[in-house]
N, C-alpha and C. Protein backbone atom coordinates (compact mmCIF):
# COMPACT_ATOMS: atom_id res chain seq x y z
N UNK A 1 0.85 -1.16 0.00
CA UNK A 1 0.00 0.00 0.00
C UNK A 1 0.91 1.23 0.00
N UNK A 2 1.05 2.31 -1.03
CA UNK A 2 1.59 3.67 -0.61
C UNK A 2 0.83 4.45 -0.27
N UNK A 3 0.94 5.40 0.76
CA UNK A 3 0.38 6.31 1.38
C UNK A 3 1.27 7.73 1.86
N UNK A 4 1.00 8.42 1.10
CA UNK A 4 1.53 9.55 1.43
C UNK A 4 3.23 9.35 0.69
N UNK A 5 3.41 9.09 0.09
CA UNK A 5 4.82 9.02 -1.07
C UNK A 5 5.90 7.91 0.04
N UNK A 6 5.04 6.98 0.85
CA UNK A 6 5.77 5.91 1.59
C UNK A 6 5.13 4.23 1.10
N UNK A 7 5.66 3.83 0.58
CA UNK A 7 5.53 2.18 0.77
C UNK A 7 5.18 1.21 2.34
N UNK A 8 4.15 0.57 2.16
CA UNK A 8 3.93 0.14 3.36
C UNK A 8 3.87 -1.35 3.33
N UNK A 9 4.72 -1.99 3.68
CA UNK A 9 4.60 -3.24 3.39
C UNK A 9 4.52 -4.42 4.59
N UNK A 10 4.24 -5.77 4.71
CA UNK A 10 4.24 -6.79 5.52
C UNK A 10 4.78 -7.80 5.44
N UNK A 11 6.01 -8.15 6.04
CA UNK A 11 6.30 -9.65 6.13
C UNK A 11 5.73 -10.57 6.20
N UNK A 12 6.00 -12.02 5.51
CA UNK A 12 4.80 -13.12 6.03
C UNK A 12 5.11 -13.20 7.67
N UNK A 13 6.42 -12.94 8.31
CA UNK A 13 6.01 -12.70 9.94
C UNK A 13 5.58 -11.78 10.35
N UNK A 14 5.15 -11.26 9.48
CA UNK A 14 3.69 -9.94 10.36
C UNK A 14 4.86 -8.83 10.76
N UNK A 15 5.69 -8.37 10.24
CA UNK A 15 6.17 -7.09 10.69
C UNK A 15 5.89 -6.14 9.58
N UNK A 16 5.85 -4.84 9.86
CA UNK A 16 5.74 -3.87 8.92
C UNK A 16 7.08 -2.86 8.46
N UNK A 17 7.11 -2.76 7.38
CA UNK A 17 8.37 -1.81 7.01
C UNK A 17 7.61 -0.93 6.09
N UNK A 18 8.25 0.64 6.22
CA UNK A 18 8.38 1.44 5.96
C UNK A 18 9.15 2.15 4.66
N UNK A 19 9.29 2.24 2.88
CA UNK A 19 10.16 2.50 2.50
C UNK A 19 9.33 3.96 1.71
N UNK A 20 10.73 4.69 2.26
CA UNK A 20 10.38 6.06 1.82
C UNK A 20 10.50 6.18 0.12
N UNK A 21 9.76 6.37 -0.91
CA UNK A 21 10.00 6.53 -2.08
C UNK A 21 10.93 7.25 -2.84
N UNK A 22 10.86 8.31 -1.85
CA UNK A 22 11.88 9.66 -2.73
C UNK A 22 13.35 8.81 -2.31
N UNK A 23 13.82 9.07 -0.98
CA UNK A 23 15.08 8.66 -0.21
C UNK A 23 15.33 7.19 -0.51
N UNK A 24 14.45 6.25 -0.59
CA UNK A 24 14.67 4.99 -0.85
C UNK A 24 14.97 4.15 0.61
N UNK A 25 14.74 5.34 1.53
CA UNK A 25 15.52 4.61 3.05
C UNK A 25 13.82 3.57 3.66
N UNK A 26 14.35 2.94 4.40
CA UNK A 26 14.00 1.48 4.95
C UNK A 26 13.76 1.81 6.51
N UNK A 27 12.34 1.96 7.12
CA UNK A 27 12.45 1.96 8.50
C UNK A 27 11.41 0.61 8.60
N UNK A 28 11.89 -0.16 10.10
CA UNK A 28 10.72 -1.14 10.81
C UNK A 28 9.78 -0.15 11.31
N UNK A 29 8.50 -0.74 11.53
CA UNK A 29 7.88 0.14 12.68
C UNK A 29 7.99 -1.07 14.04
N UNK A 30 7.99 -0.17 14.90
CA UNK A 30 8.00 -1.19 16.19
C UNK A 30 6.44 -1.81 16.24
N UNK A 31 5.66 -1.10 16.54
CA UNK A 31 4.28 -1.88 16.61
C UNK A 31 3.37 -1.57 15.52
N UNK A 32 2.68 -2.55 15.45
CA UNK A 32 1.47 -2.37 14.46
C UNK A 32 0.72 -1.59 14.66
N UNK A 33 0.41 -0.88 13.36
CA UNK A 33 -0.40 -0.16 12.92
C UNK A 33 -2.15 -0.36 12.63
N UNK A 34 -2.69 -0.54 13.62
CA UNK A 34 -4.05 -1.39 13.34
C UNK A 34 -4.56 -0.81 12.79
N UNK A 35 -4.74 0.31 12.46
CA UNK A 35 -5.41 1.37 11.51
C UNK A 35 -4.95 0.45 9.93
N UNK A 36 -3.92 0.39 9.62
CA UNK A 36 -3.15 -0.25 8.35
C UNK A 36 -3.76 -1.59 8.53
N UNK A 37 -3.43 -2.32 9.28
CA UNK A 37 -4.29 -3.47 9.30
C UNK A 37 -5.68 -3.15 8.33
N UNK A 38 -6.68 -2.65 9.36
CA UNK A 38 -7.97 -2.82 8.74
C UNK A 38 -8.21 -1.84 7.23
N UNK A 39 -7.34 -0.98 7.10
CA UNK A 39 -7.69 -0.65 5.81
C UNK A 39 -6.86 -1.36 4.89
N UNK A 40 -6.22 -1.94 5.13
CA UNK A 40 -5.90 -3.25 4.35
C UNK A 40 -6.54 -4.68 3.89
N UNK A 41 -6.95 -4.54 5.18
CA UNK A 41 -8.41 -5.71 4.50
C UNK A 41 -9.32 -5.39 4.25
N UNK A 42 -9.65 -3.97 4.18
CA UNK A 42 -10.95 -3.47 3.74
C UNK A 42 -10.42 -3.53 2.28
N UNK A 43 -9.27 -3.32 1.62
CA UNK A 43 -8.68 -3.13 0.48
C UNK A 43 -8.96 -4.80 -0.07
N UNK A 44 -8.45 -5.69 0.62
CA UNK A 44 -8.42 -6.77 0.24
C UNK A 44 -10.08 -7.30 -0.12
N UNK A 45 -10.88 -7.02 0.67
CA UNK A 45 -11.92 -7.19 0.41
C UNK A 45 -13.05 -6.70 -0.46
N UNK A 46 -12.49 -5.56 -0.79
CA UNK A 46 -12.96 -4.87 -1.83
C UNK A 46 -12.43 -5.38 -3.07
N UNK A 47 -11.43 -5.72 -3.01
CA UNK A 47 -10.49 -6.75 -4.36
C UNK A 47 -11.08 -8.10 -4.54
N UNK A 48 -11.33 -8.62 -3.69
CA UNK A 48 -11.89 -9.82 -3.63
C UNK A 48 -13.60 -9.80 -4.48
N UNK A 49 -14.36 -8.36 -3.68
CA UNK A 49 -15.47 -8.26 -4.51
C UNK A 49 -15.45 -8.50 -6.04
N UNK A 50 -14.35 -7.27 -6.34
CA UNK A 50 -14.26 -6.86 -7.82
C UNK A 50 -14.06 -8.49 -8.34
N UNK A 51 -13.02 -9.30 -7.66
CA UNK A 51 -12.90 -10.74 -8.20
C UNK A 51 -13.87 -11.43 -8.49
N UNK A 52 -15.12 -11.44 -7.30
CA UNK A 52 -15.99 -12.54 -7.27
C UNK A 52 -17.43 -11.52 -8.85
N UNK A 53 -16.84 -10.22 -8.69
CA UNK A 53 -17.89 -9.87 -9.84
C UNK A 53 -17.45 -10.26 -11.26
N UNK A 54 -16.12 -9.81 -11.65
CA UNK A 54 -16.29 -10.20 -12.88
C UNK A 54 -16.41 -11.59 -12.88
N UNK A 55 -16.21 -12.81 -12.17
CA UNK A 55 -16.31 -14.10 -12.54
C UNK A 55 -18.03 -14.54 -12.95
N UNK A 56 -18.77 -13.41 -11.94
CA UNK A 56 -20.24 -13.81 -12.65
C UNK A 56 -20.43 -12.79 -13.72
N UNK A 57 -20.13 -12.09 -14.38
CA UNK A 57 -20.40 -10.79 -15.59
C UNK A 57 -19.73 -12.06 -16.46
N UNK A 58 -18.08 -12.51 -16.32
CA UNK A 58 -17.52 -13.21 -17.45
C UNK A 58 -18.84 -14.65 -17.59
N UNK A 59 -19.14 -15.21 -16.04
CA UNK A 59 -20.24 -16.31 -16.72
C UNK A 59 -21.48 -15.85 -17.49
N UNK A 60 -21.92 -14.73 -16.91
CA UNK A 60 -23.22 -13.76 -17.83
C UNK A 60 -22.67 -13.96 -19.21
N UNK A 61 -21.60 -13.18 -19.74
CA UNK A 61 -21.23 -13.45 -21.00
C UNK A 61 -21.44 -14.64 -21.90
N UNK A 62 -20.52 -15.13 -21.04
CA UNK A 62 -20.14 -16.81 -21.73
C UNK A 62 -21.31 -17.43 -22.04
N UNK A 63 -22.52 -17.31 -21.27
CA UNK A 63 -24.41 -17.65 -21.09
C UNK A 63 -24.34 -16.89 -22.40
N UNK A 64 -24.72 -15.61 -22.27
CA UNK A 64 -25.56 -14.88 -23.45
C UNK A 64 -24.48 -14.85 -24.91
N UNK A 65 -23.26 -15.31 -25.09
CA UNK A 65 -22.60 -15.98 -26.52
C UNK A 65 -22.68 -17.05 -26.79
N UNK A 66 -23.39 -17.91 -25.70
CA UNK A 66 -23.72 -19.12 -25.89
C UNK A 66 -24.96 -19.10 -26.80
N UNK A 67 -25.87 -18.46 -26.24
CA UNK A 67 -27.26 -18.79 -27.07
C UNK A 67 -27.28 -17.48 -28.01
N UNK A 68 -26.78 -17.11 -28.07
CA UNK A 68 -26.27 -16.06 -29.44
C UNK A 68 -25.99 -17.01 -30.77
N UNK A 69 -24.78 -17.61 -30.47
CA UNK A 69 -24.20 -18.77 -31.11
C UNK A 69 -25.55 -19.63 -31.42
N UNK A 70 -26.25 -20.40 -30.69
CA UNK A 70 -26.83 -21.33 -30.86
C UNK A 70 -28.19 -20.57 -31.68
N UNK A 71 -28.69 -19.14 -31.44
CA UNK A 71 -29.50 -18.66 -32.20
C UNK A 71 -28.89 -18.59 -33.90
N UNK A 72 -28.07 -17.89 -33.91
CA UNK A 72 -27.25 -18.15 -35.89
C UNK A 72 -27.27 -19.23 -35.77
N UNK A 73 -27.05 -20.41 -35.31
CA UNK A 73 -27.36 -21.95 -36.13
C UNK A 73 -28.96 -22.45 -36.38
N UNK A 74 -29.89 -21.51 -35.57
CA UNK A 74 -30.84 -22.32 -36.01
C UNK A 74 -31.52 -21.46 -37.25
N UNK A 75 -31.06 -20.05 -36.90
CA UNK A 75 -31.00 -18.90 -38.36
C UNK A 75 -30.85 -19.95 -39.69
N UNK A 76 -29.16 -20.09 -39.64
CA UNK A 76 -28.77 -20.80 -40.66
C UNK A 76 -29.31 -22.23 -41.10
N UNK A 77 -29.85 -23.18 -40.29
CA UNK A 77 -30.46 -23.92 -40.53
C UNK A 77 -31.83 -23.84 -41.03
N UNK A 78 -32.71 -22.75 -40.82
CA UNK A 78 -33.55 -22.22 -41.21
C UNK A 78 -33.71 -21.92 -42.89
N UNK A 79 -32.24 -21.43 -42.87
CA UNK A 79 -31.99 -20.36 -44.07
C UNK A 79 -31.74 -21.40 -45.18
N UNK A 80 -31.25 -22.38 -44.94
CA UNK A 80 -30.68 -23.70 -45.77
C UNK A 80 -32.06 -24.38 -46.31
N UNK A 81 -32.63 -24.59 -45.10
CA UNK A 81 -33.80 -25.57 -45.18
C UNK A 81 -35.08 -24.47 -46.00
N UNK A 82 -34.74 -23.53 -46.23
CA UNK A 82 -35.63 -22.78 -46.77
C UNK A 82 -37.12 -22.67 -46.93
């Protein structure tokens, strides 16, 4: 997450570091930031939404080119059989 022209990042052991963008310098923080915590999973969870939406819009699709498709074949079969 950057915030404010700082990098905020997490170890998989749960510590947080600090890298300043401009300077490039590297601080730990001593304790957690629970504020960062939860707007981090509010982030995550909001990502997760956007995930779980397009997977039903892409199945909506995939449904309505399906019988799109299957409508021109019975067109064309139509059109043949005259």
């Amino acid at each position: 997450m950057v915030r404010d022209g700082t990098l905020i990042v997490t170890s998989e052991r749960g510590e947080i570091y600090r890298v300043d963008l401009k300077t490039k310098g590297v601080t730990k923080s001593e304790q957690p930031n629970t504020s960062l915590k939860r707007a981090a999973r509010a982030e995550i969870l909001a990502l997760e939404n956007q995930r779980a939406n397009a997977i039903v819009a892409n199945a909506y699709l995939n449904a309505t080119c399906t019988n799109i498709e299957s409508s021109l074949s019975s067109v064309r079969l139509d059109l043949q059989n005259g």
